[in-house]
PDB file of N, CA and C in Angstrom:
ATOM      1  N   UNK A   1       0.838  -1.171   0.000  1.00  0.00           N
ATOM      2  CA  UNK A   1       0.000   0.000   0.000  1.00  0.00           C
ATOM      3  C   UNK A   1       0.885   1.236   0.000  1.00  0.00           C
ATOM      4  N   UNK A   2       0.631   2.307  -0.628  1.00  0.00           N
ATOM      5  CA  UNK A   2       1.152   2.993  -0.449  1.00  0.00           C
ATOM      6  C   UNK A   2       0.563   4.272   0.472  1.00  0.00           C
ATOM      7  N   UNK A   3       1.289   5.008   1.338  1.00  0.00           N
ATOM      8  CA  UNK A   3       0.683   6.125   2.313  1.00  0.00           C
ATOM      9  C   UNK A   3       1.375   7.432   2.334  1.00  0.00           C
ATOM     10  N   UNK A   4       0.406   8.388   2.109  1.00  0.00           N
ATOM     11  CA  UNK A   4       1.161   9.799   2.225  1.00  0.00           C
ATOM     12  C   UNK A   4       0.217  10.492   3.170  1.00  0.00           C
ATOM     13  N   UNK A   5       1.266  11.566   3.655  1.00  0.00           N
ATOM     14  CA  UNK A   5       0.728  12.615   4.617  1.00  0.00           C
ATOM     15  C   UNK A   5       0.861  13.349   4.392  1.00  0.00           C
ATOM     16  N   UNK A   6       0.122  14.387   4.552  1.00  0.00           N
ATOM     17  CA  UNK A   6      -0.017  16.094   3.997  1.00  0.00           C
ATOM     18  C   UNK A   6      -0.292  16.898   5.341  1.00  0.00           C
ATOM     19  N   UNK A   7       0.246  17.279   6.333  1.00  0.00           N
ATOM     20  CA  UNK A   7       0.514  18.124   7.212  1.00  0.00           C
ATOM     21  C   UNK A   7       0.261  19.603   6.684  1.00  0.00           C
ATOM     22  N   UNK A   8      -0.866  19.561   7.678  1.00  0.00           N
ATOM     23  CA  UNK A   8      -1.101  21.729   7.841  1.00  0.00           C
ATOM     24  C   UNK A   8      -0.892  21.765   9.269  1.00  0.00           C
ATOM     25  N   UNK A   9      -1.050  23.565   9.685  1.00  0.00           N
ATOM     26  CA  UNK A   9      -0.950  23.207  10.924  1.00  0.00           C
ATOM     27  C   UNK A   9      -1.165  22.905  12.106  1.00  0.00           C
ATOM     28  N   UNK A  10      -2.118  22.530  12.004  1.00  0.00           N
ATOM     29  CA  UNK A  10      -2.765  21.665  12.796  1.00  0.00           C
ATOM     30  C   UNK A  10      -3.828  20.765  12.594  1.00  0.00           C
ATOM     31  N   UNK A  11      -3.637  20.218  11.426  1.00  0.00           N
ATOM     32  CA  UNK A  11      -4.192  18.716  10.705  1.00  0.00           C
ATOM     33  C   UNK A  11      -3.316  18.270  10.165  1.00  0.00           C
ATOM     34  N   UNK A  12      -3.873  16.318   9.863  1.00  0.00           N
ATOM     35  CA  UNK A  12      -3.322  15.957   9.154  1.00  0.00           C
ATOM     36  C   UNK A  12      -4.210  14.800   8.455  1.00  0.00           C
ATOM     37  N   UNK A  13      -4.007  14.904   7.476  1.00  0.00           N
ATOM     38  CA  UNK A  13      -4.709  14.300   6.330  1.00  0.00           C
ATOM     39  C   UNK A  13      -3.586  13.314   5.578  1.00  0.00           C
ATOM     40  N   UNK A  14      -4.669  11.938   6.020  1.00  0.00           N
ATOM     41  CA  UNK A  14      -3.420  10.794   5.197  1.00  0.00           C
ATOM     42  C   UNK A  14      -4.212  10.163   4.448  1.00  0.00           C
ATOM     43  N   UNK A  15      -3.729   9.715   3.244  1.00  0.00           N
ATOM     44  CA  UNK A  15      -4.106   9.358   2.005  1.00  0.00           C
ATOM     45  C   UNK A  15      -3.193   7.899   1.899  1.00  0.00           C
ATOM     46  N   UNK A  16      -4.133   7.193   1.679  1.00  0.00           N
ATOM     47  CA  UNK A  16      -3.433   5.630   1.216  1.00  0.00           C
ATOM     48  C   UNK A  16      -4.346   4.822   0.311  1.00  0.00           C
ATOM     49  N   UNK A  17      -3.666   4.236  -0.648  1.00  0.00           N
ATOM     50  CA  UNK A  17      -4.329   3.576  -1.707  1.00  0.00           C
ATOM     51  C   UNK A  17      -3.891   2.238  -1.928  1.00  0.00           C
ATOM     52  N   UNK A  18      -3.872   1.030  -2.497  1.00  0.00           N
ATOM     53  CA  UNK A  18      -3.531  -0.481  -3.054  1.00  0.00           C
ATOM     54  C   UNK A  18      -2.329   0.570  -4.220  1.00  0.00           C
ATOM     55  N   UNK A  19      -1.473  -0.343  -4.428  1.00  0.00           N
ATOM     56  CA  UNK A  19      -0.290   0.516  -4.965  1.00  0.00           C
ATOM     57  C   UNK A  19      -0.737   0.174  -6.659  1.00  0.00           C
ATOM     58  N   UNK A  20      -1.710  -0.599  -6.793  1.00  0.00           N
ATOM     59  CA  UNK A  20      -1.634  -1.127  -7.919  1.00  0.00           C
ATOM     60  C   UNK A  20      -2.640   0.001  -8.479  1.00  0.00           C
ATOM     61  N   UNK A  21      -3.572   1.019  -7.772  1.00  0.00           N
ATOM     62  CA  UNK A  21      -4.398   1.955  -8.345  1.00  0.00           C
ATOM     63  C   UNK A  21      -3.604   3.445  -8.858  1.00  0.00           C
ATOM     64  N   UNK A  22      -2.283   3.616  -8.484  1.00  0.00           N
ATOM     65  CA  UNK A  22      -1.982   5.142  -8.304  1.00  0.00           C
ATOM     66  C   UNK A  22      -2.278   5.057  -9.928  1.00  0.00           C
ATOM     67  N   UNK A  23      -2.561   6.320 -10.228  1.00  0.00           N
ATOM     68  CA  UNK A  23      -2.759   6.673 -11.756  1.00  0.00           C
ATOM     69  C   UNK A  23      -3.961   6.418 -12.482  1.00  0.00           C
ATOM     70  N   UNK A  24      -4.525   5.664 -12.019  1.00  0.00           N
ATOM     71  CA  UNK A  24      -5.758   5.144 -12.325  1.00  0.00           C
ATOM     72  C   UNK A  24      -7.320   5.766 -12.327  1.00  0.00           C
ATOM     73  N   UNK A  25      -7.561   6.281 -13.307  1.00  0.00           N
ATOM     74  CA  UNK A  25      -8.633   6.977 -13.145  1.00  0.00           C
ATOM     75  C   UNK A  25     -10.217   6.406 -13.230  1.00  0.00           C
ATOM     76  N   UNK A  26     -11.347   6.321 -12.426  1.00  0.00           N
ATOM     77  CA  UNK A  26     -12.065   5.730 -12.060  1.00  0.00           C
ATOM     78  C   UNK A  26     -13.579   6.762 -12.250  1.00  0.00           C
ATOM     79  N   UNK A  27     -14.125   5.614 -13.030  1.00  0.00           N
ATOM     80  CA  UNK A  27     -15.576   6.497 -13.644  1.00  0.00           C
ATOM     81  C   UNK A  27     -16.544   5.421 -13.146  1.00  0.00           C
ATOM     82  N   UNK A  28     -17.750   6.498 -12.964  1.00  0.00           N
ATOM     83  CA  UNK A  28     -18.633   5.316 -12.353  1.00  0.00           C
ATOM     84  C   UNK A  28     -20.107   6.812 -12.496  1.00  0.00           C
ATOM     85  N   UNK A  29     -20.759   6.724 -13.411  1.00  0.00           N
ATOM     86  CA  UNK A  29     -21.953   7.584 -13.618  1.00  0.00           C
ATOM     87  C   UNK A  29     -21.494   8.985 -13.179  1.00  0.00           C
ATOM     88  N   UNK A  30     -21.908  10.324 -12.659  1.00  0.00           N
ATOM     89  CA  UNK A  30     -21.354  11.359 -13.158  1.00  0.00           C
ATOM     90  C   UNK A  30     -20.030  11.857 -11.597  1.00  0.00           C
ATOM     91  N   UNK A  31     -19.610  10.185 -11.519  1.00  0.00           N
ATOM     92  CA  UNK A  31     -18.809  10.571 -10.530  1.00  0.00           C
ATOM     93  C   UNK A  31     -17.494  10.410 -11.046  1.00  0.00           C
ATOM     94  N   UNK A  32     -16.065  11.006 -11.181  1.00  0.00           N
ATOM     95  CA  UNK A  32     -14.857  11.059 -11.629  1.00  0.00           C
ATOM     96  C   UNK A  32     -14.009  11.376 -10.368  1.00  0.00           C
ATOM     97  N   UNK A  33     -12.974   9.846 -10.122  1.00  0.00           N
ATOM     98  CA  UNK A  33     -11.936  10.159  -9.087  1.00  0.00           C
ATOM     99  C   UNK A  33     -10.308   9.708  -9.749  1.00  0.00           C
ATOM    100  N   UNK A  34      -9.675  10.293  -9.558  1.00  0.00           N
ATOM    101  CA  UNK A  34      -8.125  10.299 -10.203  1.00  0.00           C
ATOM    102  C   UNK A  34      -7.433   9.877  -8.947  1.00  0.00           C
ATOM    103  N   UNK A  35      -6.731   8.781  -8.663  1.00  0.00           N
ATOM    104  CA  UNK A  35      -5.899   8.714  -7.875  1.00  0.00           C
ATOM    105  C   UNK A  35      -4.625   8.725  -8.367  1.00  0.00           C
ATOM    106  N   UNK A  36      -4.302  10.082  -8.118  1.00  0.00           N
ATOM    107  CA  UNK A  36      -3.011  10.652  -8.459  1.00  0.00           C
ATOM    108  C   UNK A  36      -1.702  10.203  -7.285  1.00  0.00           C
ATOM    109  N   UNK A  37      -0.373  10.562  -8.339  1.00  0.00           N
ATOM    110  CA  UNK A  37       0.721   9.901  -7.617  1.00  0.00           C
ATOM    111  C   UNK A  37       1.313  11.561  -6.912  1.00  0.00           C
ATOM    112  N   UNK A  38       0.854  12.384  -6.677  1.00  0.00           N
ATOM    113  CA  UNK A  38       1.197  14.237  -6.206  1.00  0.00           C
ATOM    114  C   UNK A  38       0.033  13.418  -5.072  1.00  0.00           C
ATOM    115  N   UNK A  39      -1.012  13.138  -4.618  1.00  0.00           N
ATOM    116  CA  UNK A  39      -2.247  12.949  -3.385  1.00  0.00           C
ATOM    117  C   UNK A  39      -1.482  11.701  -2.558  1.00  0.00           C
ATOM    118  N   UNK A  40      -1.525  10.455  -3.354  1.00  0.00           N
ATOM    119  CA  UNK A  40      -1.409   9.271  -2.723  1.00  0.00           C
ATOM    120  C   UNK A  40       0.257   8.272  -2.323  1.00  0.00           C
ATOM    121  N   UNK A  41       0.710   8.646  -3.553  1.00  0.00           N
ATOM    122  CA  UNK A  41       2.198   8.117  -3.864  1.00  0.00           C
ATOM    123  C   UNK A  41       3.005   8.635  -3.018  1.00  0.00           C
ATOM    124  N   UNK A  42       3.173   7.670  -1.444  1.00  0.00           N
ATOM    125  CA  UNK A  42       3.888   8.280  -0.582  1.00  0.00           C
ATOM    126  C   UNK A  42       5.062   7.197  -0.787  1.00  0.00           C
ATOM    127  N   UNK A  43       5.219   6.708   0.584  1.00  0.00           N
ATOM    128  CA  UNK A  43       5.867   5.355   0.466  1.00  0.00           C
ATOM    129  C   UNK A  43       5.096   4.152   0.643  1.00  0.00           C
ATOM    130  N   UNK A  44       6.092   3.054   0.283  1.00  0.00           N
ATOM    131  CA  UNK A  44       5.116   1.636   0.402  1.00  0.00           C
ATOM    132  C   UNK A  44       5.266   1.154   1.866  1.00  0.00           C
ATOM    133  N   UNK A  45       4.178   1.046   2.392  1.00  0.00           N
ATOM    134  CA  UNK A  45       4.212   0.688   4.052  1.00  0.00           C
ATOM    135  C   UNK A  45       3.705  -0.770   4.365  1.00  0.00           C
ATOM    136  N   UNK A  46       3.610  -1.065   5.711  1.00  0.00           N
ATOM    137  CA  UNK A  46       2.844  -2.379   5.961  1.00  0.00           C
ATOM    138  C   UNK A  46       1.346  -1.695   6.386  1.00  0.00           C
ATOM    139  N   UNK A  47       1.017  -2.638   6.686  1.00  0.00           N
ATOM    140  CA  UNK A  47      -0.731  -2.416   7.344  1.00  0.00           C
ATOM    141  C   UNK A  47      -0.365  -1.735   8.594  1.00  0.00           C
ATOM    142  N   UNK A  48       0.788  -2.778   9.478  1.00  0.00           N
ATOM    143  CA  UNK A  48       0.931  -1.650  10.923  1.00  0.00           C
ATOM    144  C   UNK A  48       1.137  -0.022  10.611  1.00  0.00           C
ATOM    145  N   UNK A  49       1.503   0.310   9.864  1.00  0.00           N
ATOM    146  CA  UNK A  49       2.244   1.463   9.637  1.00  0.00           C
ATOM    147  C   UNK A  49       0.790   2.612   9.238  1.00  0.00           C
ATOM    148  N   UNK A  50      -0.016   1.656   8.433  1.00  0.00           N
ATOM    149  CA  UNK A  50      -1.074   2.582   7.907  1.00  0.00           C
ATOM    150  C   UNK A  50      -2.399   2.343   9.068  1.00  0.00           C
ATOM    151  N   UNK A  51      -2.485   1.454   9.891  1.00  0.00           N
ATOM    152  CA  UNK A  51      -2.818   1.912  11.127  1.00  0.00           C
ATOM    153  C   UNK A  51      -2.674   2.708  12.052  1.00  0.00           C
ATOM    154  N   UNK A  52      -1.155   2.954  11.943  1.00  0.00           N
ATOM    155  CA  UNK A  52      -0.547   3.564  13.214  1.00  0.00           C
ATOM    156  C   UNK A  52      -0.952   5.792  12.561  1.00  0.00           C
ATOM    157  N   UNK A  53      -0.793   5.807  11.121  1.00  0.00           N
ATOM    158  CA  UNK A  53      -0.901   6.681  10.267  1.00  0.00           C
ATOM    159  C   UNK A  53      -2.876   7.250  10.780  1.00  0.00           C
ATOM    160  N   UNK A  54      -3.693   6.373  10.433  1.00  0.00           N
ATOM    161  CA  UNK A  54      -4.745   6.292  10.802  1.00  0.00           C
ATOM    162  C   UNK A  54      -5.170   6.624  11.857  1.00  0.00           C
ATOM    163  N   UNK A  55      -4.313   5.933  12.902  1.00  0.00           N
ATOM    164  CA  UNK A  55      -5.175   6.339  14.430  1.00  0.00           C
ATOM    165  C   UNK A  55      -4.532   7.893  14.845  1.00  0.00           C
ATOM    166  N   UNK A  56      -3.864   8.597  13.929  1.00  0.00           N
ATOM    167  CA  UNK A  56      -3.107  10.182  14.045  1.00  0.00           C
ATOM    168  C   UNK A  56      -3.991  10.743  12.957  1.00  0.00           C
ATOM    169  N   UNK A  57      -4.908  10.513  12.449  1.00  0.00           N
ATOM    170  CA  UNK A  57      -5.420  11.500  11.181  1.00  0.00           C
ATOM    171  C   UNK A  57      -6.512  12.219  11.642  1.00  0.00           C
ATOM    172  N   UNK A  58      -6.324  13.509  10.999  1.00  0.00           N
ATOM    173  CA  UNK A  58      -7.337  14.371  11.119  1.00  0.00           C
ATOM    174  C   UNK A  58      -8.500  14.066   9.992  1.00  0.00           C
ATOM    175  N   UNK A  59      -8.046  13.321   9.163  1.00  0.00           N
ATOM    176  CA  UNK A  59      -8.780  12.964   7.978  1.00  0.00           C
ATOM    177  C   UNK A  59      -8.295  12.050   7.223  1.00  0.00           C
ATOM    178  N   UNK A  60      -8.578  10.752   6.755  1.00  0.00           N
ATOM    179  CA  UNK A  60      -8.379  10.160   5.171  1.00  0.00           C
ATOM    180  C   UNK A  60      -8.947   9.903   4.571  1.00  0.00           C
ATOM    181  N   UNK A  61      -8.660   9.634   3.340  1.00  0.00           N
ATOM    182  CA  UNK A  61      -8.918   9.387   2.097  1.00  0.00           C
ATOM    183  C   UNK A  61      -7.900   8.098   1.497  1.00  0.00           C
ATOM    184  N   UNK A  62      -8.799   6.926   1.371  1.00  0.00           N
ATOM    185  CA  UNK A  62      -8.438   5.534   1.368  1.00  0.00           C
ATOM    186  C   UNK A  62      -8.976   4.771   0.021  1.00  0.00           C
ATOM    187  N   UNK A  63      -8.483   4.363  -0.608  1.00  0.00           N
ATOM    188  CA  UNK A  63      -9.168   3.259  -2.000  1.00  0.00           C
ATOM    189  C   UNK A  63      -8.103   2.180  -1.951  1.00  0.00           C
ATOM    190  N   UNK A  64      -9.229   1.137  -2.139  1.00  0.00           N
ATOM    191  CA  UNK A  64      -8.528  -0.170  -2.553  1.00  0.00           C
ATOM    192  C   UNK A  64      -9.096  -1.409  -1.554  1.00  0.00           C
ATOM    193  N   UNK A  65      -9.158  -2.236  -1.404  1.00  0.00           N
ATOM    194  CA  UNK A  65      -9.571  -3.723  -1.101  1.00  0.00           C
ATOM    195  C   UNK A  65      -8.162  -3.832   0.027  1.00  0.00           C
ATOM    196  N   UNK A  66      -6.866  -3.833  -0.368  1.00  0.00           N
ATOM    197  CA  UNK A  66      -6.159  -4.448   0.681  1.00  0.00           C
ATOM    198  C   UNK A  66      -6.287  -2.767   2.255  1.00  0.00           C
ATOM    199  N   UNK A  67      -6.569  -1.695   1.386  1.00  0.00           N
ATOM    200  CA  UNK A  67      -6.442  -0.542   2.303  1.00  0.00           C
ATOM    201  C   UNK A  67      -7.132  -0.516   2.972  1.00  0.00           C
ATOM    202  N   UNK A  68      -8.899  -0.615   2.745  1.00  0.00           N
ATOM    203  CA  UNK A  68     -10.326  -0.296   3.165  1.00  0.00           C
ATOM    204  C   UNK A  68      -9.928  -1.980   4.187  1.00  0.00           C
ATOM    205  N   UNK A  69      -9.654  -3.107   3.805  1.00  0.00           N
ATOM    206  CA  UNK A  69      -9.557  -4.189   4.681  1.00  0.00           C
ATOM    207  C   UNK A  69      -8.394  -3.474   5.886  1.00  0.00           C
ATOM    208  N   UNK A  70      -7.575  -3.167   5.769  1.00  0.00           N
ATOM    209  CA  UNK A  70      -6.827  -2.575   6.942  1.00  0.00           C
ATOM    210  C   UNK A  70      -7.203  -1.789   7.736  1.00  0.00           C
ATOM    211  N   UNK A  71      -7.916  -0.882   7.250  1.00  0.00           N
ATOM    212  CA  UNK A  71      -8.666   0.410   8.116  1.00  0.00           C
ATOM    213  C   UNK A  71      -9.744  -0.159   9.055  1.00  0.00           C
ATOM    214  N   UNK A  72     -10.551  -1.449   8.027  1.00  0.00           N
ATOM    215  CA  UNK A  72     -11.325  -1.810   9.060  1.00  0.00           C
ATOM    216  C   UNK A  72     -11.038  -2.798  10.555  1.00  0.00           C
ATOM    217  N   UNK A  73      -9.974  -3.763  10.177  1.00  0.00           N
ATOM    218  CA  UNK A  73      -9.138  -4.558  11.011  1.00  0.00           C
ATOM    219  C   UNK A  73      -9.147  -3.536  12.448  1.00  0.00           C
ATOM    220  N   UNK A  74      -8.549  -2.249  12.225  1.00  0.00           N
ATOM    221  CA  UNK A  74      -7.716  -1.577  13.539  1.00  0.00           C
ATOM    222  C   UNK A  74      -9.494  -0.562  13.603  1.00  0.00           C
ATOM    223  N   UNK A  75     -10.659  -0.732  13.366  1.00  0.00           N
ATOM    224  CA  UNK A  75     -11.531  -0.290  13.397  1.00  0.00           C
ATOM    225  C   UNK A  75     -11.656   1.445  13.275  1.00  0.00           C
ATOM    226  N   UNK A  76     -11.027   1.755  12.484  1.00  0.00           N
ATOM    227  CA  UNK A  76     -11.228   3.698  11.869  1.00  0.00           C
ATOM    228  C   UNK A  76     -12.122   3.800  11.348  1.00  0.00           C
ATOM    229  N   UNK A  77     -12.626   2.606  10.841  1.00  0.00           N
ATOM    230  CA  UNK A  77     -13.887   3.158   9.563  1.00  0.00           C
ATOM    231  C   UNK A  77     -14.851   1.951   9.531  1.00  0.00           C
ATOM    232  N   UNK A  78     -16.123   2.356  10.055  1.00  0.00           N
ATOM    233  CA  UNK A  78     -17.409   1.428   9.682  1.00  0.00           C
ATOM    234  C   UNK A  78     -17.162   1.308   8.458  1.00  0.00           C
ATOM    235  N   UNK A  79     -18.156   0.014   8.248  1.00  0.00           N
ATOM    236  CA  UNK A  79     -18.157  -1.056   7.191  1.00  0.00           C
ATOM    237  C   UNK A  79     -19.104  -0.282   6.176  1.00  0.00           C
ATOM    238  N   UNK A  80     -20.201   0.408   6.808  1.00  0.00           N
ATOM    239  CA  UNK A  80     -21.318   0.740   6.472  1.00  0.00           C
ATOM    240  C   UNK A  80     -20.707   2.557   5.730  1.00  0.00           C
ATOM    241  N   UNK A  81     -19.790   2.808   5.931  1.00  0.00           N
ATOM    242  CA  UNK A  81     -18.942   3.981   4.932  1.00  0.00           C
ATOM    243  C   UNK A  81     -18.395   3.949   3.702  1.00  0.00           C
ATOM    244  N   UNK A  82     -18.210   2.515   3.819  1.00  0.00           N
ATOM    245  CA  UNK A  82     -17.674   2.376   2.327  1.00  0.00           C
ATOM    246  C   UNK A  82     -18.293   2.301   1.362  1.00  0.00           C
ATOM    247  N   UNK A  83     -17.845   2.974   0.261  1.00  0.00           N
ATOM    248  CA  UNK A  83     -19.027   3.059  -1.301  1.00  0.00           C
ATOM    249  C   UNK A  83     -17.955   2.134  -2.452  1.00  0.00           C
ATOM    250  N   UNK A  84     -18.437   1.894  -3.431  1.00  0.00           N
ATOM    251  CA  UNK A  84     -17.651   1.510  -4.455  1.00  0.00           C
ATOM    252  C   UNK A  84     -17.344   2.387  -5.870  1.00  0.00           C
ATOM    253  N   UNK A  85     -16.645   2.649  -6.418  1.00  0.00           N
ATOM    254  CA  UNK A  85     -16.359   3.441  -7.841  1.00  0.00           C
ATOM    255  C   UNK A  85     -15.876   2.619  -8.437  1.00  0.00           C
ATOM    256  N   UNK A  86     -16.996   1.916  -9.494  1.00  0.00           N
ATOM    257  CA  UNK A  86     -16.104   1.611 -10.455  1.00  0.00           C
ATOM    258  C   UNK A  86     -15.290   0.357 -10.132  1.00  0.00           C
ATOM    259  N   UNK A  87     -16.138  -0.344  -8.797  1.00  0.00           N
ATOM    260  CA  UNK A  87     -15.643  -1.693  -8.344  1.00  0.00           C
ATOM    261  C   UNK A  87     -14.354  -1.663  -7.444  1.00  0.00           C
ATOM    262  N   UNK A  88     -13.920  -0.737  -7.379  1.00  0.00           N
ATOM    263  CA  UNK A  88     -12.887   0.213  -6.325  1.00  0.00           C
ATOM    264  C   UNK A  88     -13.488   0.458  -4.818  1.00  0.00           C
ATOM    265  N   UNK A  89     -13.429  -0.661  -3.981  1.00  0.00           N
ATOM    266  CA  UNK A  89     -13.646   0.236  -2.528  1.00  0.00           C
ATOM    267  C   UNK A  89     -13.178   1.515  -2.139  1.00  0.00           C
ATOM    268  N   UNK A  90     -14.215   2.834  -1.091  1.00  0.00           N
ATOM    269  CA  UNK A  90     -13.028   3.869  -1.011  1.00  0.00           C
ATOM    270  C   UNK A  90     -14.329   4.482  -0.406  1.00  0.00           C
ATOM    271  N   UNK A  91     -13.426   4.677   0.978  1.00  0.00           N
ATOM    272  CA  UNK A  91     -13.929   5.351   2.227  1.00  0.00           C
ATOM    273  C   UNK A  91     -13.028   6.543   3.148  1.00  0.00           C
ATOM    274  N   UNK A  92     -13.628   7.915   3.175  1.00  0.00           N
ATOM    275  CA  UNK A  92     -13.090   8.821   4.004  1.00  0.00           C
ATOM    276  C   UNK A  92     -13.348   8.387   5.443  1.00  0.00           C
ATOM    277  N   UNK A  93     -12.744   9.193   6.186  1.00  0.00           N
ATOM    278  CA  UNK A  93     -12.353   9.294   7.724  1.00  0.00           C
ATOM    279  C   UNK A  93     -12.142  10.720   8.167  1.00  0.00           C
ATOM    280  N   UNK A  94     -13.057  11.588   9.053  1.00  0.00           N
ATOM    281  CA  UNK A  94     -13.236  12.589   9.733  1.00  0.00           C
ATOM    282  C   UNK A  94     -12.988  12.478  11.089  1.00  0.00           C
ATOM    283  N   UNK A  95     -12.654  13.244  11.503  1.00  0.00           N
ATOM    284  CA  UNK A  95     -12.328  13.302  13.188  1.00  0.00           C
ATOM    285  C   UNK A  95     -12.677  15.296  13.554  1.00  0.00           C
ATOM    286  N   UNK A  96     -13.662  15.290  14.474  1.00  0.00           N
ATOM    287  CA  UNK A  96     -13.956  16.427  14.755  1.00  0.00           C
ATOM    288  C   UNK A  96     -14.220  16.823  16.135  1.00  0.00           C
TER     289      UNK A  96
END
């Protein structure tokens, strides 16, 4: 998987995707998502790592089957959040 972080100052927003999607652009009726390698293309991590990333986020933004299965394992994200694009799992995460 790959995971990036985008630090403001005082959030942080982590983005992780299945490494096999970066670039991949995903249509699904008048919805259009680009998972770009500038958003997502951090480094390649384990699951601990994108847990540990997770339980520090002010926000993510997650696609993919092995990612959305990790997030749910360490419990960040109901089951019942996730939508599909285009046969692509992919679920945000808010903290307020």
């Amino acid at each position: 998987m790959y995971l990036k972080e985008h630090r403001t100052r005082d959030r942080l927003i982590v983005a992780a995707c299945d490494q096999e999607l970066i670039g991949q652009k995903l249509n699904q009726g008048d919805v259009v998502v680009e998972i770009t390698e500038s958003f997502y293309k951090g480094d390649i991590v384990s699951e601990k790592q994108v847990q540990s990333a997770l339980g520090r986020a002010t926000s993510a933004n997650l696609f993919g089957k092995k990612t959305i299965e990790c997030a749910l394992e360490c419990r960040m994200i109901d089951p019942e959040s996730i939508i599909t694009i285009n046969g692509v799992p992919h679920a945000q995460l808010y903290r307020i």
